[in-house]
C-alpha atoms as a PDB file:
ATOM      1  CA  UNK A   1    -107.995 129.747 178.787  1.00  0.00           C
ATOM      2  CA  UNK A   2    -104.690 128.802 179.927  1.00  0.00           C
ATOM      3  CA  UNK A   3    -105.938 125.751 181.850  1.00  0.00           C
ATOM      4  CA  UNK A   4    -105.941 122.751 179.586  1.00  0.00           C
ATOM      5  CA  UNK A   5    -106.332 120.089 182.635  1.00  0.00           C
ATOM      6  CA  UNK A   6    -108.948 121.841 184.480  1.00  0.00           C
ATOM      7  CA  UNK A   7    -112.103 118.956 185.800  1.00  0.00           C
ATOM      8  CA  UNK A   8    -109.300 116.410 185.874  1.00  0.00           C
ATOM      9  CA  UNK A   9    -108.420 114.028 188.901  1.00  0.00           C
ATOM     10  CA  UNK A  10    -106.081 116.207 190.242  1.00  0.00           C
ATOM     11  CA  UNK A  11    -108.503 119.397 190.425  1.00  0.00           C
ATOM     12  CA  UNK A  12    -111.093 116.654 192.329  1.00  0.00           C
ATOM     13  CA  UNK A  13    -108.688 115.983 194.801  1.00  0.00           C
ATOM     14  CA  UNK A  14    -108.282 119.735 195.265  1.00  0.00           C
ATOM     15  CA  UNK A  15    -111.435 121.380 194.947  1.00  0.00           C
ATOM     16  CA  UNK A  16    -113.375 119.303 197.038  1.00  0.00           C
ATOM     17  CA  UNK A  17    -111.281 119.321 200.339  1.00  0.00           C
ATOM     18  CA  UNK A  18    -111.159 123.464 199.659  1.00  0.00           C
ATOM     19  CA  UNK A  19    -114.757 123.761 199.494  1.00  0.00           C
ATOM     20  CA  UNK A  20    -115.326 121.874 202.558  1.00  0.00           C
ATOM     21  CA  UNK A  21    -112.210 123.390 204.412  1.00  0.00           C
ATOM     22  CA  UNK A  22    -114.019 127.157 203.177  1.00  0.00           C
ATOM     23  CA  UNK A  23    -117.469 125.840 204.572  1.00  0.00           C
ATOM     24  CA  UNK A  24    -116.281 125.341 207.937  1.00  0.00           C
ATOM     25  CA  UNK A  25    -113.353 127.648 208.328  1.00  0.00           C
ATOM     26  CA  UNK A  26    -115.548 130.706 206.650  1.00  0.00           C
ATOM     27  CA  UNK A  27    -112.580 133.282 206.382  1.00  0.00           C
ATOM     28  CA  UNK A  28    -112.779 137.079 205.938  1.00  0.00           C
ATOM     29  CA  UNK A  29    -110.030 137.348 203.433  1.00  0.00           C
ATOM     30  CA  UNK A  30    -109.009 134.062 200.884  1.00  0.00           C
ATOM     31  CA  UNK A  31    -105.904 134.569 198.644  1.00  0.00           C
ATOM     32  CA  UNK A  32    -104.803 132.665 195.733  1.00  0.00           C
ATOM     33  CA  UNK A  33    -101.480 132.127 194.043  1.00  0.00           C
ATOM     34  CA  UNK A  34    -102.516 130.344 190.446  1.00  0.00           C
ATOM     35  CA  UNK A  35    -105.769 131.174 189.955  1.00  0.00           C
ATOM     36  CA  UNK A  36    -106.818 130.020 186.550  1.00  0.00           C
ATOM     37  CA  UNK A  37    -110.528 130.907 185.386  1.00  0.00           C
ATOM     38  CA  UNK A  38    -113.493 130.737 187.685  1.00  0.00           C
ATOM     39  CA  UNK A  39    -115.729 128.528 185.316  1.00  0.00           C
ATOM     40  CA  UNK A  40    -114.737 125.957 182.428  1.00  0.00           C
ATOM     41  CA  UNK A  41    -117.286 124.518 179.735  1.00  0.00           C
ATOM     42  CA  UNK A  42    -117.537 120.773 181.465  1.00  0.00           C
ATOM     43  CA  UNK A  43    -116.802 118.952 177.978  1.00  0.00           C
ATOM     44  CA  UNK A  44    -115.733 115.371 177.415  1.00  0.00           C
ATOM     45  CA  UNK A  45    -112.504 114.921 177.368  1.00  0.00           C
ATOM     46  CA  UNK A  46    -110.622 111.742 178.740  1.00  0.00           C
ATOM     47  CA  UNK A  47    -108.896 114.058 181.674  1.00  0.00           C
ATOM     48  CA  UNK A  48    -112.862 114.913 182.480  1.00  0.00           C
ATOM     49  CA  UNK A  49    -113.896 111.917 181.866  1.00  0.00           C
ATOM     50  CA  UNK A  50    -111.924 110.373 184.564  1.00  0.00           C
ATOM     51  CA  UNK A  51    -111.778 113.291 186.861  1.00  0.00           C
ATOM     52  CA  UNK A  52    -115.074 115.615 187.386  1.00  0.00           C
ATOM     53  CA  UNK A  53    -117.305 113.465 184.890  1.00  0.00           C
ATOM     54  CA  UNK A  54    -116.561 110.525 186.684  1.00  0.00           C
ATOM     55  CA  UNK A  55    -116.919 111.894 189.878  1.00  0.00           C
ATOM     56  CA  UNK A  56    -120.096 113.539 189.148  1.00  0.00           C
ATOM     57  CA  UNK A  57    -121.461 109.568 188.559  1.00  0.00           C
ATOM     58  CA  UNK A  58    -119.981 107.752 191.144  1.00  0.00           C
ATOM     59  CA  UNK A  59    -120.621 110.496 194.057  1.00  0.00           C
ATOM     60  CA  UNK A  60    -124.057 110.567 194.068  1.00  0.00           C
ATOM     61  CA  UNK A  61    -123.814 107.277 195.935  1.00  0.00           C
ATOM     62  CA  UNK A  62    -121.843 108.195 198.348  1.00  0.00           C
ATOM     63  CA  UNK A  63    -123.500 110.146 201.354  1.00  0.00           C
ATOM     64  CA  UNK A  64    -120.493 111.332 202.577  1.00  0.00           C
ATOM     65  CA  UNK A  65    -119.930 112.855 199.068  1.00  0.00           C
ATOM     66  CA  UNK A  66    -122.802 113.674 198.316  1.00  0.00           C
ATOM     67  CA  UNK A  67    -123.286 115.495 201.631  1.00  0.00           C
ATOM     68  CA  UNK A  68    -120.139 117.865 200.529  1.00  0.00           C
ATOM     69  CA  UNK A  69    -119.479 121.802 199.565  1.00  0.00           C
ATOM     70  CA  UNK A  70    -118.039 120.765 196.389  1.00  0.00           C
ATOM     71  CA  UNK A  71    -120.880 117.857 195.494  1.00  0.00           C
ATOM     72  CA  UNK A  72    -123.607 120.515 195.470  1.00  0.00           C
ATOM     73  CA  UNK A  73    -121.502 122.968 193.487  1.00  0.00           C
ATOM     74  CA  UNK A  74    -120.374 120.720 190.668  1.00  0.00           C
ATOM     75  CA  UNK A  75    -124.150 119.072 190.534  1.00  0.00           C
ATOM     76  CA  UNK A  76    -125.368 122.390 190.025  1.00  0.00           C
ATOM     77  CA  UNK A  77    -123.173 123.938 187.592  1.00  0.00           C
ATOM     78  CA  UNK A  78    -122.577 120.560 185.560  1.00  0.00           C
ATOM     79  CA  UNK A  79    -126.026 120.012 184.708  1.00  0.00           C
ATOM     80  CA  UNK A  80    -128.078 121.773 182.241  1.00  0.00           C
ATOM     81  CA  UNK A  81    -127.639 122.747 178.348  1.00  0.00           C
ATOM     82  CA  UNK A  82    -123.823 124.044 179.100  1.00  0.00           C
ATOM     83  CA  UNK A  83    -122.770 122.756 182.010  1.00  0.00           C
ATOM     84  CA  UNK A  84    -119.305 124.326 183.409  1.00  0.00           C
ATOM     85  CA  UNK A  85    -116.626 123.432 186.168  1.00  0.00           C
ATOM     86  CA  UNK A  86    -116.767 125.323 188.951  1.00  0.00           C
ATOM     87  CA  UNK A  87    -112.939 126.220 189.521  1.00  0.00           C
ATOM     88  CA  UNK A  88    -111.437 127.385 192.812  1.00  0.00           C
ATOM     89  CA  UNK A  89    -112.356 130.967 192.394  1.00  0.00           C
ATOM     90  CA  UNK A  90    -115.799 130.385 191.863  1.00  0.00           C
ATOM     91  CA  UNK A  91    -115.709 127.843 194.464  1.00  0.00           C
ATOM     92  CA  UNK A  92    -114.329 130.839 196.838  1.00  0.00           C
ATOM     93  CA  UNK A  93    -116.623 133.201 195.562  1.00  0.00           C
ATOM     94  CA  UNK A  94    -119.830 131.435 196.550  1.00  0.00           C
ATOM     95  CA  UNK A  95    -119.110 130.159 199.447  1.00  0.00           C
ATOM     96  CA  UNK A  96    -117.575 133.525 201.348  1.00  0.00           C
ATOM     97  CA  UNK A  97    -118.975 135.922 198.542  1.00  0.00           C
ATOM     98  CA  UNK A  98    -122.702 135.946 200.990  1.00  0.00           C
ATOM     99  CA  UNK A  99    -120.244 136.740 204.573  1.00  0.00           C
ATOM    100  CA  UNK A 100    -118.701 139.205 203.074  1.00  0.00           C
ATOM    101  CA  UNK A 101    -115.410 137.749 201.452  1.00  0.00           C
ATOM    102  CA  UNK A 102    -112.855 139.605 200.371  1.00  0.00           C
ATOM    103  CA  UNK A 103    -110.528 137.877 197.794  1.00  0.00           C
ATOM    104  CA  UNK A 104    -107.122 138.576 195.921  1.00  0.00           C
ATOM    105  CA  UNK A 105    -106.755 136.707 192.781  1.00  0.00           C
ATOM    106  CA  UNK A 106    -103.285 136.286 190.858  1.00  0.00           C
ATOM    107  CA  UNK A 107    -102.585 134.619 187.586  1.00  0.00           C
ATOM    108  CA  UNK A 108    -100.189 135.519 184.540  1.00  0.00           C
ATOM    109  CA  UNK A 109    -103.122 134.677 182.027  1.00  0.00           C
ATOM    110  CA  UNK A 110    -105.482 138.017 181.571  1.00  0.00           C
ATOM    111  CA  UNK A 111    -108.491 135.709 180.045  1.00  0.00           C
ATOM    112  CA  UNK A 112    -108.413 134.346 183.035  1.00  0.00           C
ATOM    113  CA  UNK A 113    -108.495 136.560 185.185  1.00  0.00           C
ATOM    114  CA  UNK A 114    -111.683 138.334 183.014  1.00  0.00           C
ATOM    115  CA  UNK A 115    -113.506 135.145 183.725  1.00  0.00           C
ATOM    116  CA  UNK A 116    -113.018 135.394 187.594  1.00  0.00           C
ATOM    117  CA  UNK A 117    -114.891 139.088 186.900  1.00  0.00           C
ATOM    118  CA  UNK A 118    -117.391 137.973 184.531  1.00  0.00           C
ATOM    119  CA  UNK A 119    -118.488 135.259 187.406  1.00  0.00           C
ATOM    120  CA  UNK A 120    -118.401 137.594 189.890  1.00  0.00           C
ATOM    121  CA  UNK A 121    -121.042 139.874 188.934  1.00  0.00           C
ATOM    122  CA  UNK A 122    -123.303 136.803 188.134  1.00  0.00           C
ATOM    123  CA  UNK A 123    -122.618 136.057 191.730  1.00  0.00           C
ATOM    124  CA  UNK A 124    -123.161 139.190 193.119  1.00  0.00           C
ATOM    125  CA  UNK A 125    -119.821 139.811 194.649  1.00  0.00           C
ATOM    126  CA  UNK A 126    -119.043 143.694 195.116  1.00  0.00           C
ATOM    127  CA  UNK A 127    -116.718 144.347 192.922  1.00  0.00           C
ATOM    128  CA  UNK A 128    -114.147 145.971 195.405  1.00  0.00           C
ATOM    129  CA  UNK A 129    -114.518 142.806 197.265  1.00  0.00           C
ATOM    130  CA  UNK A 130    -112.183 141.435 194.351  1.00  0.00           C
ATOM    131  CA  UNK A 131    -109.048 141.996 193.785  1.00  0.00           C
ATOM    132  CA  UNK A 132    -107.212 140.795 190.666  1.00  0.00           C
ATOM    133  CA  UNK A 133    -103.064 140.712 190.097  1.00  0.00           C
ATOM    134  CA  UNK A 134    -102.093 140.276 186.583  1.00  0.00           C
ATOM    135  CA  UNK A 135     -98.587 138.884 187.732  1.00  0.00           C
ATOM    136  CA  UNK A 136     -96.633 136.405 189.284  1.00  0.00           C
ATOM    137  CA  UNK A 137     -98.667 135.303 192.101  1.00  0.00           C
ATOM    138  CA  UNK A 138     -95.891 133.680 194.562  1.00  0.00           C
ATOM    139  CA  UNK A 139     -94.433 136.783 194.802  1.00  0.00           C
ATOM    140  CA  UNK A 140     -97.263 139.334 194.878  1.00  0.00           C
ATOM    141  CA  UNK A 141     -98.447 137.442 197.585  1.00  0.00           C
ATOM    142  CA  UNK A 142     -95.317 137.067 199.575  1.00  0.00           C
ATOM    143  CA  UNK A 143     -95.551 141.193 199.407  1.00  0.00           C
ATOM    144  CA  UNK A 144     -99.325 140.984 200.932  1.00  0.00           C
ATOM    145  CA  UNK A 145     -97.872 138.410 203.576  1.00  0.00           C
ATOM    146  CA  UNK A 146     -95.348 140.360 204.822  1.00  0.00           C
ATOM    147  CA  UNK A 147     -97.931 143.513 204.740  1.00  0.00           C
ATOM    148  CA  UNK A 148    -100.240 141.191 206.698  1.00  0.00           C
ATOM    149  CA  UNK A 149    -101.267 143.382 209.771  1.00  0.00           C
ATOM    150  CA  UNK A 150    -100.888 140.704 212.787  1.00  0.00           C
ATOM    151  CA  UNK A 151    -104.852 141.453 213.468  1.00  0.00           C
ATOM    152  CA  UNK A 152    -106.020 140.212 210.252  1.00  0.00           C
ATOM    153  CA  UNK A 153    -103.781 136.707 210.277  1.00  0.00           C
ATOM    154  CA  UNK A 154    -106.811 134.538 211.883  1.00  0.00           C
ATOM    155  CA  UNK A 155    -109.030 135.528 209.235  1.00  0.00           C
ATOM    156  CA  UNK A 156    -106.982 134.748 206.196  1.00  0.00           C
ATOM    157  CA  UNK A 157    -106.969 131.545 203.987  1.00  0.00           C
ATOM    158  CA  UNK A 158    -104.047 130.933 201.643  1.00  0.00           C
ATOM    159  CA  UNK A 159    -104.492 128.510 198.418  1.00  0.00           C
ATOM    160  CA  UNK A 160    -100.807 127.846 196.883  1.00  0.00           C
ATOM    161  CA  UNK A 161    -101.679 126.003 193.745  1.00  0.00           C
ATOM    162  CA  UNK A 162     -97.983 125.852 191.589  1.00  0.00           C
ATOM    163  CA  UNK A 163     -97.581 123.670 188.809  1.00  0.00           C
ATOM    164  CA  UNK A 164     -93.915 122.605 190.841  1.00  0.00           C
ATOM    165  CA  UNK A 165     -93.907 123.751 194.274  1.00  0.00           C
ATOM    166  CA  UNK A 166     -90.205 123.699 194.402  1.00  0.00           C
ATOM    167  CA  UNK A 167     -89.480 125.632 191.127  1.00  0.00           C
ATOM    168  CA  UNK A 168     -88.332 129.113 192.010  1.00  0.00           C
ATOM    169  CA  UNK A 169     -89.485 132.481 190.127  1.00  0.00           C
ATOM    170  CA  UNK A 170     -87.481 135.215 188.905  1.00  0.00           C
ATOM    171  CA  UNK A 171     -86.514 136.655 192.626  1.00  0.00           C
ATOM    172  CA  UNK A 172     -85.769 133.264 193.706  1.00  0.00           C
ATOM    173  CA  UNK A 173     -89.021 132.807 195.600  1.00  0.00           C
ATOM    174  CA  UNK A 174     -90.805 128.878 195.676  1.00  0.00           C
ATOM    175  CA  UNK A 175     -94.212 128.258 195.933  1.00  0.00           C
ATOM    176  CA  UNK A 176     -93.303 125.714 198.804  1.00  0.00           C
ATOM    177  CA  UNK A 177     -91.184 128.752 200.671  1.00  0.00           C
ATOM    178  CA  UNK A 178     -94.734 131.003 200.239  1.00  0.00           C
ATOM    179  CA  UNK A 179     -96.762 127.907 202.172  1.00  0.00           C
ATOM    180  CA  UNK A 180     -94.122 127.678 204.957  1.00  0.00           C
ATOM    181  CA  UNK A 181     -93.705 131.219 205.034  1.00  0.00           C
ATOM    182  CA  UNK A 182     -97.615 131.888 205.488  1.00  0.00           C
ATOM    183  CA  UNK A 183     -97.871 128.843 207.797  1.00  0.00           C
ATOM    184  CA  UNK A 184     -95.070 130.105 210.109  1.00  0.00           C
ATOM    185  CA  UNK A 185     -97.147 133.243 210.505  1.00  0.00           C
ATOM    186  CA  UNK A 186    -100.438 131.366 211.367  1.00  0.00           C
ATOM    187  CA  UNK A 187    -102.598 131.507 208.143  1.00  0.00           C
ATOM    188  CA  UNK A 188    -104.594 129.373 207.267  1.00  0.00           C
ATOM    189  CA  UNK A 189    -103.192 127.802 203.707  1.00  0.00           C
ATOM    190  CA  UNK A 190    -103.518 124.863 201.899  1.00  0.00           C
ATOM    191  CA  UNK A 191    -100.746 123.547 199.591  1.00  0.00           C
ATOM    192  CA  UNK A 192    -101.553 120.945 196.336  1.00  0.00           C
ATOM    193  CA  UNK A 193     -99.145 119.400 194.682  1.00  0.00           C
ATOM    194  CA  UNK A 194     -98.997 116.625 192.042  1.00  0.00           C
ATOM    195  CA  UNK A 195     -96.632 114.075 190.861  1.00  0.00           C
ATOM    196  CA  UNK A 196     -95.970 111.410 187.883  1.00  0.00           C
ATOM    197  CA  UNK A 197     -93.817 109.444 189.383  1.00  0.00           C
ATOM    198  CA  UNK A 198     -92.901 107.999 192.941  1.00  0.00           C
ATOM    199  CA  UNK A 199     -89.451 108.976 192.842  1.00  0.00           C
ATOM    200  CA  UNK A 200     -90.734 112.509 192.555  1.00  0.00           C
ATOM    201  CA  UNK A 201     -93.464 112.050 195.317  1.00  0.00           C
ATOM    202  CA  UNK A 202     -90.300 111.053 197.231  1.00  0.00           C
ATOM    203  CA  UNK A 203     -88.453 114.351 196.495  1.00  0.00           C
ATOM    204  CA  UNK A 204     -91.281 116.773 197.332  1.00  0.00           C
ATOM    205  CA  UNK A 205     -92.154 114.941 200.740  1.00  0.00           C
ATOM    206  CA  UNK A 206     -88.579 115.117 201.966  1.00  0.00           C
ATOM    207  CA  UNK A 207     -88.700 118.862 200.764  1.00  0.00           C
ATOM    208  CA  UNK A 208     -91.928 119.805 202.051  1.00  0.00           C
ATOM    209  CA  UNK A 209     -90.874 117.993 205.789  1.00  0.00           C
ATOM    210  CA  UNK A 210     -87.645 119.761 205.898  1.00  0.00           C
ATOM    211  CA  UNK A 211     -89.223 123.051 205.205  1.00  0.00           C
ATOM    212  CA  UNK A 212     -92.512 123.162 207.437  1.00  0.00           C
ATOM    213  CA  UNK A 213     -92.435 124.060 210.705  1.00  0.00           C
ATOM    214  CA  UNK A 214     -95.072 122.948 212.953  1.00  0.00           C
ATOM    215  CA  UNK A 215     -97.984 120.469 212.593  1.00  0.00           C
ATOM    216  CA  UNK A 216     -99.269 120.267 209.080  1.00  0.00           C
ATOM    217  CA  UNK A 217    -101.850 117.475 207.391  1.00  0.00           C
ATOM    218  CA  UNK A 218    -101.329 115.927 204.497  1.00  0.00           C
ATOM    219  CA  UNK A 219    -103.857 113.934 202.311  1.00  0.00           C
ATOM    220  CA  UNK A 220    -103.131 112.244 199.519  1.00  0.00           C
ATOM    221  CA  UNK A 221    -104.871 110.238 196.148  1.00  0.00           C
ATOM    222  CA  UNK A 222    -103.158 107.903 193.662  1.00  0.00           C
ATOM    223  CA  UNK A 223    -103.439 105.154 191.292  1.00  0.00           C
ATOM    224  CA  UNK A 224    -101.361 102.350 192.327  1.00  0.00           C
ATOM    225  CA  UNK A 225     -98.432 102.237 190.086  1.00  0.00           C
ATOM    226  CA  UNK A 226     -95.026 103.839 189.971  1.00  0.00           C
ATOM    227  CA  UNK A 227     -94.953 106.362 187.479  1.00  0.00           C
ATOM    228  CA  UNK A 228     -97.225 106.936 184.541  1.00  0.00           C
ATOM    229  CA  UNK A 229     -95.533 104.584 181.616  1.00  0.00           C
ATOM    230  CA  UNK A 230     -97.199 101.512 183.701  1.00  0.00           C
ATOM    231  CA  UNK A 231    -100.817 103.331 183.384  1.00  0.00           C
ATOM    232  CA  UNK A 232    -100.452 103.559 179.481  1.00  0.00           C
ATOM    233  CA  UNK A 233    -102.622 106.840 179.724  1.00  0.00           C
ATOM    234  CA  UNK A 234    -101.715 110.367 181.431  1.00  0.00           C
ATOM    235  CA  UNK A 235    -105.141 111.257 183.823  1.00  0.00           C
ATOM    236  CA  UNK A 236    -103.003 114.435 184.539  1.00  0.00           C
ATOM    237  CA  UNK A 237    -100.928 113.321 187.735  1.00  0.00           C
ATOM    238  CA  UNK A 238    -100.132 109.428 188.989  1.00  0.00           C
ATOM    239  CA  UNK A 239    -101.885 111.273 192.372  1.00  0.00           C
ATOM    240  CA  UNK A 240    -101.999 114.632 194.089  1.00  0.00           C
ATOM    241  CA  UNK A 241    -102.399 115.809 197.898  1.00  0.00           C
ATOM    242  CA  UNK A 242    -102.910 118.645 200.010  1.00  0.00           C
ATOM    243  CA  UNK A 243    -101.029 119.944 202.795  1.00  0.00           C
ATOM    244  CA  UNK A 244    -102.786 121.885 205.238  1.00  0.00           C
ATOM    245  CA  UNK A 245    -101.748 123.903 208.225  1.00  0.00           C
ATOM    246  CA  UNK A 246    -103.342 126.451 210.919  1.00  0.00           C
ATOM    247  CA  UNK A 247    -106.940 124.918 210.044  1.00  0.00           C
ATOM    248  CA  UNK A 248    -109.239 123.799 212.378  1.00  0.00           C
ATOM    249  CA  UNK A 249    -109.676 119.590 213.658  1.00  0.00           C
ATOM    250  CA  UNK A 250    -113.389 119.548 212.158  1.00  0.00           C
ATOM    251  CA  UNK A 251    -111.798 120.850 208.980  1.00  0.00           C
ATOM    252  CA  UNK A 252    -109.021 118.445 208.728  1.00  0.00           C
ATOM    253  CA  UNK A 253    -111.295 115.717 209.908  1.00  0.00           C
ATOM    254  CA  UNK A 254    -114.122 116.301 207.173  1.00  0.00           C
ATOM    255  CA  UNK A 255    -111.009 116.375 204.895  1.00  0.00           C
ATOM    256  CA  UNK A 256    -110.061 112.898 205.843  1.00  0.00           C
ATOM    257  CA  UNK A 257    -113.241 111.672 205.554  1.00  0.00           C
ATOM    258  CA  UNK A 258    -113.836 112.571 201.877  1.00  0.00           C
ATOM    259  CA  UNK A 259    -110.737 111.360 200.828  1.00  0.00           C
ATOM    260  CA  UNK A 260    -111.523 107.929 201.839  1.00  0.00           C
ATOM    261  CA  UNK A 261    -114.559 108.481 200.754  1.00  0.00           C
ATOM    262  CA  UNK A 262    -113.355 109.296 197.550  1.00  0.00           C
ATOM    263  CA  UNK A 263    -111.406 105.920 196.959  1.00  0.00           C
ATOM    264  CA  UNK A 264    -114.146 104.009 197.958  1.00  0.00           C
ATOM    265  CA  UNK A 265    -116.221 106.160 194.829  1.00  0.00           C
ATOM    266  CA  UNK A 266    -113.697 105.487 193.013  1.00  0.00           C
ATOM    267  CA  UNK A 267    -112.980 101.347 193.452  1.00  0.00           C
ATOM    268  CA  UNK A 268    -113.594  99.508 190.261  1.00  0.00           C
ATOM    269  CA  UNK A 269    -113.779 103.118 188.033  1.00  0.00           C
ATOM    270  CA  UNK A 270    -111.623 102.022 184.615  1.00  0.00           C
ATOM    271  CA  UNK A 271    -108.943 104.740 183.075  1.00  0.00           C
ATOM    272  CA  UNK A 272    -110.351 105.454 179.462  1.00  0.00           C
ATOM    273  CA  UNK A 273    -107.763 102.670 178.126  1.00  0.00           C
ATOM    274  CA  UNK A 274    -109.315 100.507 180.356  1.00  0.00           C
ATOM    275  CA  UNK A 275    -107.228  99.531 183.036  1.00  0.00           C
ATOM    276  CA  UNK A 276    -107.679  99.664 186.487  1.00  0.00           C
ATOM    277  CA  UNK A 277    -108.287 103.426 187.890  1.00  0.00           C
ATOM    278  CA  UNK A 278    -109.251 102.850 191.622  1.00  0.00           C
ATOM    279  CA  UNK A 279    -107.576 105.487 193.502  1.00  0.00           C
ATOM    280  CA  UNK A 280    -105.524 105.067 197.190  1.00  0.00           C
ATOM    281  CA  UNK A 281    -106.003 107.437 199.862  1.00  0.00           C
ATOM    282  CA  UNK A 282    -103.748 108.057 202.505  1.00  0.00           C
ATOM    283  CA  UNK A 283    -103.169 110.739 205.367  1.00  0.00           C
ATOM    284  CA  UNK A 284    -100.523 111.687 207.556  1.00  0.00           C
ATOM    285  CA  UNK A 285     -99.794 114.141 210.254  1.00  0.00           C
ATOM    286  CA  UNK A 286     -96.615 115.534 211.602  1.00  0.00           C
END
């Protein structure tokens, strides 16, 4: 498993505006960049305990949570003798594997990628509904992009999930240039990114808005500091967001919603060292 910080904050504020986008938007073919495993044993761990754990406790109180894709998925795998995480593959899987989903899966780690088949014959998913890239995903997918037959753009959904969006591969290729590249074309895609520090926040905003083209949404969580040396703990990021383009207004709307519903969860929730982790939400459109 090559995901140490899966369940954390930052995969909250991923996985539950993907679910919901993938709910609404329902396309025919979803692509990933990074996927990581499918499933993770839901264990304590301070990370968890502040990210999915805590989520799981404060959300039920929350109808707008509650009420969510990504609610009912974590409830149901994260109960029982060995509960698990329901990562974005998984996530994918069952919500497109019943309208006949077809998915591409890249990651460099092979464990992982033998989890995303494991879970898919639980699920029922034909297996040539799956395909999985042992590789570089930024640039396998940049391939299937420009091999995108203009037909099949509508019904595609894009999840670029880098560890730094800006950080080039080996043929010179960002994560960030994949998004804008896919958005340009018209597919749907969806772009996280995570910071530890406002200075850096500052760097991949004036990156990402001098690179898109086009409308694009952005929502964003964080704690309310300026880096992570005034927290005194590391919950994986200071704050994440998503930017989202070519997805529909009751999609970006639902999104919206659940992020401020997610800071209102999340007002008065203490970091593991005990100080303050209520969580900001903002949005932005341009």
């Amino acid at each position: 498993m090559a995901n140490v910080h899966y369940a954390s904050i930052g995969d909250v504020w991923k996985h539950l505006p993907l679910a919901e986008i993938l709910r609404i938007e329902h396309p025919i073919r979803y692509w990933e960049t990074h996927s990581g495993s499918s499933s993770y044993p839901l264990t304590h761990s301070p990370e968890r305990d502040y990210g999915a754990l805590a989520f799981l406790e404060q959300a039920g109180r929350s109808p707008g949570l509650a009420g969510s894709a990504y609610w009912r998925l974590l409830a149901r795998h994260g109960s029982g003798r060995a509960p698990t995480y329901p990562g974005s593959p998984l996530i994918a899987m069952e919500l497109l594997g019943e309208v006949g989903g077809r998915f591409l899966f890249c990651d460099l780690d092979s464990e992982s990628l033998s989890n995303i088949v494991d879970d898919s014959r639980v699920l029922g998913v034909p297996l040539g509904s799956v395909r999985l890239v042992e590789g570089d995903g930024v640039s396998n997918l940049a391939d299937e992009l420009s091999g995108l037959a203009e037909d099949k753009v509508a019904g595609t959904f894009l999840l670029v999930d880098p560890y730094r969006p800006l950080e080039p591969n080996s043929e010179g290729e960002t994560p960030l240039g994949l998004f804008v590249r896919a958005a340009k074309r018209g597919v749907g895609c969806m772009l996280w990114y995570g910071f530890d520090s406002r200075r850096y926040r500052s760097a991949l905003l004036e990156a990402m808005g001098a690179g898109i083209e086009g409308s694009a949404w952005f929502g964003e969580v964080s704690l309310r500091a300026e880096d992570l040396s005034e927290v005194g703990f590391d919950p994986g990021v200071l704050g994440c967001g998503i930017v989202v383009c070519n997805v529909g207004e009751e999609a970006l709307a639902a999104c919206g919603h659940l992020g401020e519903e997610l800071a209102l969860a999340y007002a008065g929730v203490r970091l593991p060292n005990g100080r303050d982790g209520s969580l900001g939400f903002e949005k932005w459109s341009f």
